[in-house]
PDB file of N, CA and C in Angstrom:
ATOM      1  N   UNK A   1      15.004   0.318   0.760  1.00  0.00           N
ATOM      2  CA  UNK A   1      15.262   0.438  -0.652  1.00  0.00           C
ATOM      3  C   UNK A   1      15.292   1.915  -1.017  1.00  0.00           C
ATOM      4  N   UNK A   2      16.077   2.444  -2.051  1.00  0.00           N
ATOM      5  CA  UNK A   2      16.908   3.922  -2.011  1.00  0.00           C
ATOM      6  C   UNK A   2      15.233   3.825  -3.181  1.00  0.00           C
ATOM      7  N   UNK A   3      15.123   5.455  -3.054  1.00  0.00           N
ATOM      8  CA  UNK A   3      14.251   5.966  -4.674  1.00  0.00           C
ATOM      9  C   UNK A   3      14.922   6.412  -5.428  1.00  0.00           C
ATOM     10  N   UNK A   4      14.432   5.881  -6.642  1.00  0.00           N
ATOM     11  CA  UNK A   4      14.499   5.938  -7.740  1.00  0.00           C
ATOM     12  C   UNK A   4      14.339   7.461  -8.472  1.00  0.00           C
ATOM     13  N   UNK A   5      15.546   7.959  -9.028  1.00  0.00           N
ATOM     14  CA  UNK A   5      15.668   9.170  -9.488  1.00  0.00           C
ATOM     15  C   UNK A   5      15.220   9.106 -11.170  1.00  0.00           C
ATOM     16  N   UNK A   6      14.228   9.798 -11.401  1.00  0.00           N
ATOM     17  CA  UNK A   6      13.760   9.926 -12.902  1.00  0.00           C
ATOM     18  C   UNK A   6      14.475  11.130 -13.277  1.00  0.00           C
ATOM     19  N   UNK A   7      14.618  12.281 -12.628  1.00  0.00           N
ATOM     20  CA  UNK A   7      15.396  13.470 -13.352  1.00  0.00           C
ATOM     21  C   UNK A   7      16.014  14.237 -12.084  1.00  0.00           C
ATOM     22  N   UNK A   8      16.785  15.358 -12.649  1.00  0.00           N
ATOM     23  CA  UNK A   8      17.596  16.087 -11.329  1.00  0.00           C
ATOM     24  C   UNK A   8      16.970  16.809 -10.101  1.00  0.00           C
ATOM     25  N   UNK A   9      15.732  16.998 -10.735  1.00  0.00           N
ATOM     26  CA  UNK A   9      14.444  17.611  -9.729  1.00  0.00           C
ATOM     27  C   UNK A   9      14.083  16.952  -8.885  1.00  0.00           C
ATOM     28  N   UNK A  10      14.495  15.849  -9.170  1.00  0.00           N
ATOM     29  CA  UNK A  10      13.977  15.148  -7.607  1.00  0.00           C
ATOM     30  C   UNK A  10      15.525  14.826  -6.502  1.00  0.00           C
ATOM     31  N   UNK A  11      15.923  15.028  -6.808  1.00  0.00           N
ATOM     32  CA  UNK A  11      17.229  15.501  -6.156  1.00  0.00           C
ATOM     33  C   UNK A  11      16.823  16.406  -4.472  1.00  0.00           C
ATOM     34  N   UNK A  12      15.908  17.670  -5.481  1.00  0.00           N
ATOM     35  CA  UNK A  12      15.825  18.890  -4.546  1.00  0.00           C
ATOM     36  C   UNK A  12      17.144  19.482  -5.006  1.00  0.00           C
ATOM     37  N   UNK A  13      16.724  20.690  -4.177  1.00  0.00           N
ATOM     38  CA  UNK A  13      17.696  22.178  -4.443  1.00  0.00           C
ATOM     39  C   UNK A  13      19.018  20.923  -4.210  1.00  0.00           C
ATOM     40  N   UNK A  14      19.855  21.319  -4.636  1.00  0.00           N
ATOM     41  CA  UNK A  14      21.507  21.020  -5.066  1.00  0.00           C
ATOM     42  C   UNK A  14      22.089  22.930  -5.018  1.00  0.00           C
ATOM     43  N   UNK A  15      21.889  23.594  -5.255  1.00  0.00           N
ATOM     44  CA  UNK A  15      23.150  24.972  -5.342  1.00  0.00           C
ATOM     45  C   UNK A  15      21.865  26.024  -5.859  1.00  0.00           C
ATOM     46  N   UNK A  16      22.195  27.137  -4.537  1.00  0.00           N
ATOM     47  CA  UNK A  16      21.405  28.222  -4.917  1.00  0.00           C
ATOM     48  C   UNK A  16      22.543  28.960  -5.164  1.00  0.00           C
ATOM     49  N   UNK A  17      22.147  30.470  -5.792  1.00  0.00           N
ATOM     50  CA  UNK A  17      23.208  31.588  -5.895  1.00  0.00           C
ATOM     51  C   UNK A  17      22.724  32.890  -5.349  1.00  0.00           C
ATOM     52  N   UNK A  18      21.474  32.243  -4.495  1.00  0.00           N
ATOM     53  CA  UNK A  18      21.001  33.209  -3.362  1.00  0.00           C
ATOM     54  C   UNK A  18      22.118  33.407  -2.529  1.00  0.00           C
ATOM     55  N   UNK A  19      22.637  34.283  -2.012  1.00  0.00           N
ATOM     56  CA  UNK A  19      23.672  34.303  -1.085  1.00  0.00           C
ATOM     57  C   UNK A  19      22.677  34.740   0.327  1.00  0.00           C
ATOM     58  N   UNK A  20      20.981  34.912   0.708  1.00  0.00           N
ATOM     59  CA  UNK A  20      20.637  34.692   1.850  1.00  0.00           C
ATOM     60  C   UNK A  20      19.688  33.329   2.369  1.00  0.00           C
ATOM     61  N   UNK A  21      20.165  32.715   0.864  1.00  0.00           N
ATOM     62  CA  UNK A  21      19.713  31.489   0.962  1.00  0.00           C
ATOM     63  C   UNK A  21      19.881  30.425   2.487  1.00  0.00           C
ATOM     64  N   UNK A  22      19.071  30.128   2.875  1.00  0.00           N
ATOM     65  CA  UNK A  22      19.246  29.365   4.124  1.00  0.00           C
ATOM     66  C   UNK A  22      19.385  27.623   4.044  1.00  0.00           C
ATOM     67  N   UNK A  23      19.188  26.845   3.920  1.00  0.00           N
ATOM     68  CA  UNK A  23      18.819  25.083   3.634  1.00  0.00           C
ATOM     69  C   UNK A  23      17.886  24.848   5.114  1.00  0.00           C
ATOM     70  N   UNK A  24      16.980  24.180   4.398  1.00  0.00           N
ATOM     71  CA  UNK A  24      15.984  23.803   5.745  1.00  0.00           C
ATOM     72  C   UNK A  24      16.917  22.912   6.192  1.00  0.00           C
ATOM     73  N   UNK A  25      16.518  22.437   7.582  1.00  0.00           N
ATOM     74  CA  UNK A  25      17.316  21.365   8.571  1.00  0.00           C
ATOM     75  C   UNK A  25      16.208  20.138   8.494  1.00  0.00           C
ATOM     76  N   UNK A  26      15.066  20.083   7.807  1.00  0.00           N
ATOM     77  CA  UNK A  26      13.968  18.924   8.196  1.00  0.00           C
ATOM     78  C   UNK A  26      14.547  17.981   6.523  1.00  0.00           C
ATOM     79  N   UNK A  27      14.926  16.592   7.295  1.00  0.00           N
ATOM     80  CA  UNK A  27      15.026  15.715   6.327  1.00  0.00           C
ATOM     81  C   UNK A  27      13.490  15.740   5.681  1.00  0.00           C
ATOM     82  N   UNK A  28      13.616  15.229   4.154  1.00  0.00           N
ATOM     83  CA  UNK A  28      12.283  15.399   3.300  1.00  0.00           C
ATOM     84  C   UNK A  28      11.693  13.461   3.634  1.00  0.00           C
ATOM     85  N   UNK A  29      12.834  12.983   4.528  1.00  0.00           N
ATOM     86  CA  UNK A  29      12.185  11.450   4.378  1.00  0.00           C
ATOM     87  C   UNK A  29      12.273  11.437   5.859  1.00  0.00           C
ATOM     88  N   UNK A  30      11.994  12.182   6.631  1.00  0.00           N
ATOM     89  CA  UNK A  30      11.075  12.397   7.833  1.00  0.00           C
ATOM     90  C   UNK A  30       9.878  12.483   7.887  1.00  0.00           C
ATOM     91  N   UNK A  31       9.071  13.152   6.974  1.00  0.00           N
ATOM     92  CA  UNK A  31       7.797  13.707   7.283  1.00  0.00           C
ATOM     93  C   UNK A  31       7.035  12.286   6.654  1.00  0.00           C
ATOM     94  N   UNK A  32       5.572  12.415   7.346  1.00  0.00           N
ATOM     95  CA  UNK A  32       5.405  10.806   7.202  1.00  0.00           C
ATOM     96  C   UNK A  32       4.290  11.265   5.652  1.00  0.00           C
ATOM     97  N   UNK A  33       4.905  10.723   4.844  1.00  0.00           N
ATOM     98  CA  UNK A  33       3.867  10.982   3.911  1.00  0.00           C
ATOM     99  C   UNK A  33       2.779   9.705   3.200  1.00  0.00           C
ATOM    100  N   UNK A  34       2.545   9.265   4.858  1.00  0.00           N
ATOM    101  CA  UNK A  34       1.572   7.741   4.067  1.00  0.00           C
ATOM    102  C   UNK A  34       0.175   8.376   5.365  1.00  0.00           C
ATOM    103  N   UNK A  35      -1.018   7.738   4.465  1.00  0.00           N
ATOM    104  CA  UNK A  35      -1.920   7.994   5.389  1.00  0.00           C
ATOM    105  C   UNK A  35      -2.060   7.166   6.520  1.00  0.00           C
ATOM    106  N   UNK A  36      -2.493   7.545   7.914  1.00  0.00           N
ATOM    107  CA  UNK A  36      -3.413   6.870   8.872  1.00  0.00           C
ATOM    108  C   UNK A  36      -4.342   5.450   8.403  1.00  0.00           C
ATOM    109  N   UNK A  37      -3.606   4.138   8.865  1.00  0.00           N
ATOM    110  CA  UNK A  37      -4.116   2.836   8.644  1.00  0.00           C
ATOM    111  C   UNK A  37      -6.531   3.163   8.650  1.00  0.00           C
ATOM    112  N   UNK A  38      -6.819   4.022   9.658  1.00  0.00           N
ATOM    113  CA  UNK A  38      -7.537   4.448   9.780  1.00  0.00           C
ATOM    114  C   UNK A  38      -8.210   5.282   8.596  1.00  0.00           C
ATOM    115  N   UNK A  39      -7.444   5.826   8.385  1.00  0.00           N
ATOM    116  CA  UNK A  39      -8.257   7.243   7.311  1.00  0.00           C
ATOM    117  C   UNK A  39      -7.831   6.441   5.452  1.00  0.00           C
ATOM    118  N   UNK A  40      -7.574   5.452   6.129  1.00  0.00           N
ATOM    119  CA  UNK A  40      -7.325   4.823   4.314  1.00  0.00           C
ATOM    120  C   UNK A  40      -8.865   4.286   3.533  1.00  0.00           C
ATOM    121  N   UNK A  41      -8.792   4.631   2.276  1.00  0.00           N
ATOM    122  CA  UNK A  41     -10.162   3.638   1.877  1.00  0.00           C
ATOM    123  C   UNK A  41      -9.455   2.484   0.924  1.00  0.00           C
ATOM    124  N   UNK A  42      -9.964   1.334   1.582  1.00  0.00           N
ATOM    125  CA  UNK A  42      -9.295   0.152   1.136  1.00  0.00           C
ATOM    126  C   UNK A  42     -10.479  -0.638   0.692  1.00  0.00           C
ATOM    127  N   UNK A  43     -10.467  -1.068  -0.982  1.00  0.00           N
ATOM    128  CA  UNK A  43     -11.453  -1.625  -1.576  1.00  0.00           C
ATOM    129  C   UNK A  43     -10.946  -3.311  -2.278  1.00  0.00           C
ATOM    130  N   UNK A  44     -11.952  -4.339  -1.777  1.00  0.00           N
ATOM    131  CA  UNK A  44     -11.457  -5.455  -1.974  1.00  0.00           C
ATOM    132  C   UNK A  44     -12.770  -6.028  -2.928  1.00  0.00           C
ATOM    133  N   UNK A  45     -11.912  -6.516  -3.723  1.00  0.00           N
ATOM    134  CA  UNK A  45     -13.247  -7.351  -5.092  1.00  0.00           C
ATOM    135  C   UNK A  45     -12.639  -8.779  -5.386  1.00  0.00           C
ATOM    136  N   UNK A  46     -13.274  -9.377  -5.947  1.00  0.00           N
ATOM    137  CA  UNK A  46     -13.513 -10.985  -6.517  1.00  0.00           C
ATOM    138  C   UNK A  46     -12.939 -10.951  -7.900  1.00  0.00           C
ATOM    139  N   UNK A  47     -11.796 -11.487  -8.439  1.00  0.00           N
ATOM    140  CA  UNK A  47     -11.875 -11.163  -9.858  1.00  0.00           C
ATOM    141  C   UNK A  47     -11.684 -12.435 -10.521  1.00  0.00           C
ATOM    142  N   UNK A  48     -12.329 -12.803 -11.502  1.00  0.00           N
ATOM    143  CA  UNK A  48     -12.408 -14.136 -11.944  1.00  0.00           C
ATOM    144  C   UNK A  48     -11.028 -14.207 -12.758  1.00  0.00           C
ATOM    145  N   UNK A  49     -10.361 -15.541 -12.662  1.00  0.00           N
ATOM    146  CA  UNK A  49      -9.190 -15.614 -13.831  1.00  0.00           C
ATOM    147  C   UNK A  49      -9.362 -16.877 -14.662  1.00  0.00           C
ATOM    148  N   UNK A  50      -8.148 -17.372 -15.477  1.00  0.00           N
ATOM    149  CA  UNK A  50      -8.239 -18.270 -16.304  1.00  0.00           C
ATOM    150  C   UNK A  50      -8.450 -19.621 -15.744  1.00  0.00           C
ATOM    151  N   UNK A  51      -9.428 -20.387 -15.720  1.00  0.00           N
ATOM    152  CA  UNK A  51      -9.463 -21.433 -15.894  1.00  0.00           C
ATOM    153  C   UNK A  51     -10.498 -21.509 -14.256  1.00  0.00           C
ATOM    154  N   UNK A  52     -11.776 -20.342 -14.710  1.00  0.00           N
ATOM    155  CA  UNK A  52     -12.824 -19.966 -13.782  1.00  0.00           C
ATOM    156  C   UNK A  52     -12.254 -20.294 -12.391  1.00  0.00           C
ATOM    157  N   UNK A  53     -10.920 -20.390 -12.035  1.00  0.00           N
ATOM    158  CA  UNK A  53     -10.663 -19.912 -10.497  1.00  0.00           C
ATOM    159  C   UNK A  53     -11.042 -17.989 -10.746  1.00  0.00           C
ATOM    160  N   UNK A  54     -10.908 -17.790  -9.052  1.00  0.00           N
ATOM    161  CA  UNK A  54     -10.826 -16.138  -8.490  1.00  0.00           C
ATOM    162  C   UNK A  54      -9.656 -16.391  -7.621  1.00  0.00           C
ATOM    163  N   UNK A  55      -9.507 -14.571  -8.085  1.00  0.00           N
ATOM    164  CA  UNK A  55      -8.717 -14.448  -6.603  1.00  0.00           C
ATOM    165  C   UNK A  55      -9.240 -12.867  -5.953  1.00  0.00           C
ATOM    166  N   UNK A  56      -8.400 -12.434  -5.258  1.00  0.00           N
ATOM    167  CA  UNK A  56      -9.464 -11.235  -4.571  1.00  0.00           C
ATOM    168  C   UNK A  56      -8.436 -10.119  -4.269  1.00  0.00           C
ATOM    169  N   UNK A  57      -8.386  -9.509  -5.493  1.00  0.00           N
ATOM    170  CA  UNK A  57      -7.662  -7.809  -5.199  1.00  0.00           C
ATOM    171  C   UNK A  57      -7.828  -7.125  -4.115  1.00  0.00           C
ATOM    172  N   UNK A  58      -7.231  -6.138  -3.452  1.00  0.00           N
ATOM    173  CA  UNK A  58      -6.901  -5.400  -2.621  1.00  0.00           C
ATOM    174  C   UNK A  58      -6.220  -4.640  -2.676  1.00  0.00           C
ATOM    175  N   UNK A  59      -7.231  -3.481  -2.632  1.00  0.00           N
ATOM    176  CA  UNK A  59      -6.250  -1.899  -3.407  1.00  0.00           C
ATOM    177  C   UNK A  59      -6.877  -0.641  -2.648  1.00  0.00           C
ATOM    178  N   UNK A  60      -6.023   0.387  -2.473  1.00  0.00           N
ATOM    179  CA  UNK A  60      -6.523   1.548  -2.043  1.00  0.00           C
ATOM    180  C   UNK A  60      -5.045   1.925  -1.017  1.00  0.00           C
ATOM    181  N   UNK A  61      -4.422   1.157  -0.802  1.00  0.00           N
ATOM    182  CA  UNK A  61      -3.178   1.276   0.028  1.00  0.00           C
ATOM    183  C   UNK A  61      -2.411   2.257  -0.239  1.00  0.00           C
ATOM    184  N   UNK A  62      -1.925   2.991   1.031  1.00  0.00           N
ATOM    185  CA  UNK A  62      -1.097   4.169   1.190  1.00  0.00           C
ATOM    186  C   UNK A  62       0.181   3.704   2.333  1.00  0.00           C
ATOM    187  N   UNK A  63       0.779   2.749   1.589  1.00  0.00           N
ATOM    188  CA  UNK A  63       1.662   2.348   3.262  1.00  0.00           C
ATOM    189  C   UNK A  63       3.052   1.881   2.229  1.00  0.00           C
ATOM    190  N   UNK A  64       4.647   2.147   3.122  1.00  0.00           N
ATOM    191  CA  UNK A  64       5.854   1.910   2.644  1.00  0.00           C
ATOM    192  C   UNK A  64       5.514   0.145   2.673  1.00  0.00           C
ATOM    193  N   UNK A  65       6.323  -0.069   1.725  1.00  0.00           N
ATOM    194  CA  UNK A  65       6.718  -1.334   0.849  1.00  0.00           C
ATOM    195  C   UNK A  65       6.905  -2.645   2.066  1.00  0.00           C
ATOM    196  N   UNK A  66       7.454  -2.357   3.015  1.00  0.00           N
ATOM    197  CA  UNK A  66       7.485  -2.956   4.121  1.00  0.00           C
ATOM    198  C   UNK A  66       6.485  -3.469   4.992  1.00  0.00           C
ATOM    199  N   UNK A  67       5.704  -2.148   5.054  1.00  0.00           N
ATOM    200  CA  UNK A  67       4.366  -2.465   5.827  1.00  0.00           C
ATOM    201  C   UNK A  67       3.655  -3.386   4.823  1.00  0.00           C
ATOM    202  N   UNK A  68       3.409  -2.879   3.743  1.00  0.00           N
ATOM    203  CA  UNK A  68       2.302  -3.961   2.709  1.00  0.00           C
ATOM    204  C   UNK A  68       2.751  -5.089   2.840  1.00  0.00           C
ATOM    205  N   UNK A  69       3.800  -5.374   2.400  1.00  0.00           N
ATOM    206  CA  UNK A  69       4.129  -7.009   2.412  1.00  0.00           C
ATOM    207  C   UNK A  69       4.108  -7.656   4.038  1.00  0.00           C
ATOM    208  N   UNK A  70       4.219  -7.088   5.083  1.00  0.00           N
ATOM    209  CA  UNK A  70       4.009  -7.560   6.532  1.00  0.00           C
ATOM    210  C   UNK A  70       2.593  -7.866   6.934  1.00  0.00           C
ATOM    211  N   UNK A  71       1.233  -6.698   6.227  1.00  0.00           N
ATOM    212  CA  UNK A  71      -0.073  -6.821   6.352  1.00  0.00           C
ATOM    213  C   UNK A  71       0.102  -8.086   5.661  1.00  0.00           C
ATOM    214  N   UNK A  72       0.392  -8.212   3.916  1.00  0.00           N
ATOM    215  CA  UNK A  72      -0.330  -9.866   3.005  1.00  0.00           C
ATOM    216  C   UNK A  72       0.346 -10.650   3.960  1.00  0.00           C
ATOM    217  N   UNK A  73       1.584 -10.814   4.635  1.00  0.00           N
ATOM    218  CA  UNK A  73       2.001 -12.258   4.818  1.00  0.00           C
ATOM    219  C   UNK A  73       0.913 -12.277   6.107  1.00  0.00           C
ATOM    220  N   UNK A  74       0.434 -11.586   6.917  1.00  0.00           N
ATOM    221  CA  UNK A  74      -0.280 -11.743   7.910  1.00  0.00           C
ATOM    222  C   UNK A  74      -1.463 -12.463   7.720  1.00  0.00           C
ATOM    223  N   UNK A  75      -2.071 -11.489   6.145  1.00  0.00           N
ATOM    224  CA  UNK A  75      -3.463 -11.981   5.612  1.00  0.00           C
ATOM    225  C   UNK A  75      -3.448 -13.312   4.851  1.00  0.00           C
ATOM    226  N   UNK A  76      -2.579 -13.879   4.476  1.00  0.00           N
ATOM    227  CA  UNK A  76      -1.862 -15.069   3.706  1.00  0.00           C
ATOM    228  C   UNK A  76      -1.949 -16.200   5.021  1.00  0.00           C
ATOM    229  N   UNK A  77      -1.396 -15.675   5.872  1.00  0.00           N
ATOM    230  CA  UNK A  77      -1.387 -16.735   7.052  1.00  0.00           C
ATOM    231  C   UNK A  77      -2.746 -17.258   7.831  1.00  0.00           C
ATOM    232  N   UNK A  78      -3.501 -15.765   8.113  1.00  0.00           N
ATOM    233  CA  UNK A  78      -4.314 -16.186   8.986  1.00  0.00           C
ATOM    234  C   UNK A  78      -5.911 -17.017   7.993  1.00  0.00           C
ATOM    235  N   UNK A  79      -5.663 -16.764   6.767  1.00  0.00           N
ATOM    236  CA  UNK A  79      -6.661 -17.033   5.803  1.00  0.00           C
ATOM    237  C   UNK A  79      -6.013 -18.679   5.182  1.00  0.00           C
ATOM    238  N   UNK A  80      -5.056 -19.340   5.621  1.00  0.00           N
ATOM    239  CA  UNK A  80      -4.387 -19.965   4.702  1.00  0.00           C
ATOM    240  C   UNK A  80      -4.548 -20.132   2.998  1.00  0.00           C
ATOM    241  N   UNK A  81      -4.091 -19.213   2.285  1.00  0.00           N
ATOM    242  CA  UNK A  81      -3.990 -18.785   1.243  1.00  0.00           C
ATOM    243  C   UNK A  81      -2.743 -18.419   0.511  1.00  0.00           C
ATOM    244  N   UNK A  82      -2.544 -18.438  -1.054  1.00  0.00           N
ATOM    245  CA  UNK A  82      -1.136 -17.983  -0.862  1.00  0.00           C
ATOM    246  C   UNK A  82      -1.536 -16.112  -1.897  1.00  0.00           C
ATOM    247  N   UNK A  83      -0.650 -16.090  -2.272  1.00  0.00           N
ATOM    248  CA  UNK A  83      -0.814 -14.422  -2.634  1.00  0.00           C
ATOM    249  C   UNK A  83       0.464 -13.571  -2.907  1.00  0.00           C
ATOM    250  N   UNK A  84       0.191 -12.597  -3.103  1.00  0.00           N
ATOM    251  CA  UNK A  84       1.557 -11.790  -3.154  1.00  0.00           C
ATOM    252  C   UNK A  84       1.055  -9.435  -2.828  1.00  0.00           C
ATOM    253  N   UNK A  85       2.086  -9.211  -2.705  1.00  0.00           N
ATOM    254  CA  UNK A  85       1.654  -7.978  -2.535  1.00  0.00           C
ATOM    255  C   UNK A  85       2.593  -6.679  -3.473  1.00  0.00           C
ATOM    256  N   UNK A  86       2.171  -6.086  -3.991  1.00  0.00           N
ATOM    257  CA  UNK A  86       3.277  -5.335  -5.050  1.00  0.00           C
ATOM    258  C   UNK A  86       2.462  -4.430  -5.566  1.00  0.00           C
ATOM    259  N   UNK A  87       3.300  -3.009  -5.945  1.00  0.00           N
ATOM    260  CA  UNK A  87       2.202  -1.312  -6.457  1.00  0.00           C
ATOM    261  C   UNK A  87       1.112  -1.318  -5.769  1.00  0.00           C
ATOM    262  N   UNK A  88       1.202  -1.311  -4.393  1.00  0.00           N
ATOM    263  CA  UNK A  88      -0.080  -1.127  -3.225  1.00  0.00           C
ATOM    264  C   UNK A  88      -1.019  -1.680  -3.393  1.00  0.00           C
ATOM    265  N   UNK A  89      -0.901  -2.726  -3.720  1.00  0.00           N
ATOM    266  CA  UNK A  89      -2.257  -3.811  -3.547  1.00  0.00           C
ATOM    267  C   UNK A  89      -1.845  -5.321  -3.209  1.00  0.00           C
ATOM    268  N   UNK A  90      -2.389  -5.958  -2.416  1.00  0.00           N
ATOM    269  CA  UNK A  90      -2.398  -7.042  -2.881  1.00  0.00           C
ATOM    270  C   UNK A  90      -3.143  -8.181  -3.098  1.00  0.00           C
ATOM    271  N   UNK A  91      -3.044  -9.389  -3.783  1.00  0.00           N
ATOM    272  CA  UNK A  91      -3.791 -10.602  -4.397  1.00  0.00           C
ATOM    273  C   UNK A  91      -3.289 -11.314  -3.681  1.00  0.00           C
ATOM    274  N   UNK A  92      -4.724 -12.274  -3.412  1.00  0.00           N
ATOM    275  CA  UNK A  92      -4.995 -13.197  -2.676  1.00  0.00           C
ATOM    276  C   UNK A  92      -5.935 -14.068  -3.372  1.00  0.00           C
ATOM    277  N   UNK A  93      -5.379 -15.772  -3.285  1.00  0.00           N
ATOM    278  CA  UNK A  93      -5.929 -16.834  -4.362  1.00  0.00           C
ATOM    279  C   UNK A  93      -7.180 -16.965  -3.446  1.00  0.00           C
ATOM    280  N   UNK A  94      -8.260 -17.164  -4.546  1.00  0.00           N
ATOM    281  CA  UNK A  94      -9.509 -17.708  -4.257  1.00  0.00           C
ATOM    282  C   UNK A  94     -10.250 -16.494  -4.158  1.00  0.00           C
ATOM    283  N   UNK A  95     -12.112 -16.700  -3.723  1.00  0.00           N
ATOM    284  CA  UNK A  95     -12.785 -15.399  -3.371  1.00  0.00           C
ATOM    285  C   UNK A  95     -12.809 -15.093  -1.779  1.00  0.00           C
ATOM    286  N   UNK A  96     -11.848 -14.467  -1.363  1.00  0.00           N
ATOM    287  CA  UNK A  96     -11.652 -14.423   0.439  1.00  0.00           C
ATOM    288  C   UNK A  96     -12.591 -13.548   0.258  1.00  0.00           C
ATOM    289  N   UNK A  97     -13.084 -12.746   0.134  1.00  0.00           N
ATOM    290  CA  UNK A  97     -13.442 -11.317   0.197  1.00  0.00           C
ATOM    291  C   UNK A  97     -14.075 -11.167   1.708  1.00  0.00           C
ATOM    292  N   UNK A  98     -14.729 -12.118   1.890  1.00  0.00           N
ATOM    293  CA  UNK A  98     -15.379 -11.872   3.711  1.00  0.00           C
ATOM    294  C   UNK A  98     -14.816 -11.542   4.293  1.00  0.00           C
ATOM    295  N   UNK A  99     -13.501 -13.227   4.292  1.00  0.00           N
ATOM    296  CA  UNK A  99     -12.577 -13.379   5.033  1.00  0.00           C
ATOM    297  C   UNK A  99     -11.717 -11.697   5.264  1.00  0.00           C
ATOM    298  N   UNK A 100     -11.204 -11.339   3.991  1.00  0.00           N
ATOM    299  CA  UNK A 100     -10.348 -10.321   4.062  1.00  0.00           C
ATOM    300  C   UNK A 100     -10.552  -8.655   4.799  1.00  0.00           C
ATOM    301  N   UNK A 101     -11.716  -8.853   3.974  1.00  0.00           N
ATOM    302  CA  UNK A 101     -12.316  -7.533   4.671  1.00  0.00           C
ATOM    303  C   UNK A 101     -12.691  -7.602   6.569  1.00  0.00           C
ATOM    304  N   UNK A 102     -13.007  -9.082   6.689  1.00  0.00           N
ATOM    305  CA  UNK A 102     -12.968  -9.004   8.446  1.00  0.00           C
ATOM    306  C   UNK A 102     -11.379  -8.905   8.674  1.00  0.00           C
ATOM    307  N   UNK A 103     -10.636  -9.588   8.488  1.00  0.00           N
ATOM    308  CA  UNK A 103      -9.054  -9.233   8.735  1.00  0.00           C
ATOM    309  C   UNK A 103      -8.740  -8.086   8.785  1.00  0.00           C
ATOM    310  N   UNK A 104      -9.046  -7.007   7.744  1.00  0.00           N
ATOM    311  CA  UNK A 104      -8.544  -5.522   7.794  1.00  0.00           C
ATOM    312  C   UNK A 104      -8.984  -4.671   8.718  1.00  0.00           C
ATOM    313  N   UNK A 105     -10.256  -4.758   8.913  1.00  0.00           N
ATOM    314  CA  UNK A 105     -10.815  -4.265  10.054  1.00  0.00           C
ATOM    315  C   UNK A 105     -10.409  -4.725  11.283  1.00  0.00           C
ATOM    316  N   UNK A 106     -10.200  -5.867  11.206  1.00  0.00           N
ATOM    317  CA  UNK A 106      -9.338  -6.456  12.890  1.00  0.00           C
ATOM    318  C   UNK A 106      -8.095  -5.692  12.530  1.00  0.00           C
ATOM    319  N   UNK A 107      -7.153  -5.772  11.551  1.00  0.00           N
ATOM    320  CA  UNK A 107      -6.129  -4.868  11.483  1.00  0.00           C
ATOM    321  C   UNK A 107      -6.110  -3.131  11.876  1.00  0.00           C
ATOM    322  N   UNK A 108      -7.165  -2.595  11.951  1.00  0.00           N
ATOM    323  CA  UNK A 108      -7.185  -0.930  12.041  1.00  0.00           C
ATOM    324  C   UNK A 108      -7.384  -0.301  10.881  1.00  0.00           C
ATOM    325  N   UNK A 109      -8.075  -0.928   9.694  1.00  0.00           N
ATOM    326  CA  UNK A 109      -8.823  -0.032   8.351  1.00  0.00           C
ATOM    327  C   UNK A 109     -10.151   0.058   8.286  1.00  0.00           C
ATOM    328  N   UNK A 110     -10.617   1.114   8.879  1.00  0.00           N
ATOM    329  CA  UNK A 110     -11.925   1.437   9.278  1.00  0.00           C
ATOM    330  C   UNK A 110     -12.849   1.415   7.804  1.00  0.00           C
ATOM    331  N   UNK A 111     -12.572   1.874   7.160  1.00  0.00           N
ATOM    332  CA  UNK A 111     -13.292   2.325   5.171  1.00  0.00           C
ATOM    333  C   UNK A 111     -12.843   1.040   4.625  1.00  0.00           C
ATOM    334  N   UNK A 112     -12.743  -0.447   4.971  1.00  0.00           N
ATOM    335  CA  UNK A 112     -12.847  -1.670   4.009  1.00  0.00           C
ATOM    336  C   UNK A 112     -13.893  -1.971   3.421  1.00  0.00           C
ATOM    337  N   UNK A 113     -14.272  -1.871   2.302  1.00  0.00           N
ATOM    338  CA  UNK A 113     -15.506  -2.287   1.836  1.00  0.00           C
ATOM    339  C   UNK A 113     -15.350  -3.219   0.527  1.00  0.00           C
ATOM    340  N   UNK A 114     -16.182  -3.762  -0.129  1.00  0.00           N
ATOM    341  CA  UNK A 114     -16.560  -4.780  -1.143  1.00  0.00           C
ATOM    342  C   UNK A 114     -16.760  -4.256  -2.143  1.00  0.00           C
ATOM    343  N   UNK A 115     -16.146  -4.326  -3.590  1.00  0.00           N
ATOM    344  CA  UNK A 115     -16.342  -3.487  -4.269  1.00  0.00           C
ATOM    345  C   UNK A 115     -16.316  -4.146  -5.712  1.00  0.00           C
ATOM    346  N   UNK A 116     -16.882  -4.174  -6.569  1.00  0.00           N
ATOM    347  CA  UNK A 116     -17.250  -4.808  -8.065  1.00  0.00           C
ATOM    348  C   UNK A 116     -18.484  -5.932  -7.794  1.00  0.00           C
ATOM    349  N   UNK A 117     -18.062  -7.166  -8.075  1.00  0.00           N
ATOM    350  CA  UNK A 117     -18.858  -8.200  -8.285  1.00  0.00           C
ATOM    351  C   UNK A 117     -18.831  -8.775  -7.252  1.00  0.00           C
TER     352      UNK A 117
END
């Protein structure tokens, strides 16, 4: 999925009138700018909704759009649960919170911890 341009600045340089102006050669969507599954702090809580069910947030995520939704359908599956994943978090029906937080850690997120109620 292409990003989303809010103004011309995110463009990047377009036309200098430096004439020793050089252009770097490193694409800007090369460099990996998501953290280490490892060095992430990923915080999971219980949150009560309407009609005294829970379900169990999951937030702290630093990973492309791809990866998140590949982790929930994983965590969706192996928990049989349903859920969704979207703006780096995702919800999961009911209070998994055990469940989830052992999953992430079997996944490679060392900093999962329990967090609110």
């Amino acid at each position: 999925m292409a990003k989303k341009l809010n103004s011309l600045s995110d463009l990047g340089l377009v036309y200098s009138t430096n004439k020793d102006f050089i252009p770097s050669q490193t694409d800007p969507d090369d460099s990996p700018d998501h953290t280490p599954l490892s060095n992430q702090k990923i915080r999971v809580r219980p949150e009560s909704v309407k009609g005294g069910k829970f379900m169990t947030r999951i937030s702290g995520f630093n990973l492309p759009d791809g990866e998140l939704e590949k982790i929930a359908k994983s965590l969706k599956t192996r928990i049989g649960v349903g859920g969704s994943a979207k703006d780096q978090e995702i919800i999961i029906q009911g209070n998994q919170v055990e469940k989830v937080i052992e999953f992430l850690k079997s996944y490679g997120f060392k900093d999962c911890k329990r967090s609110g109620g």
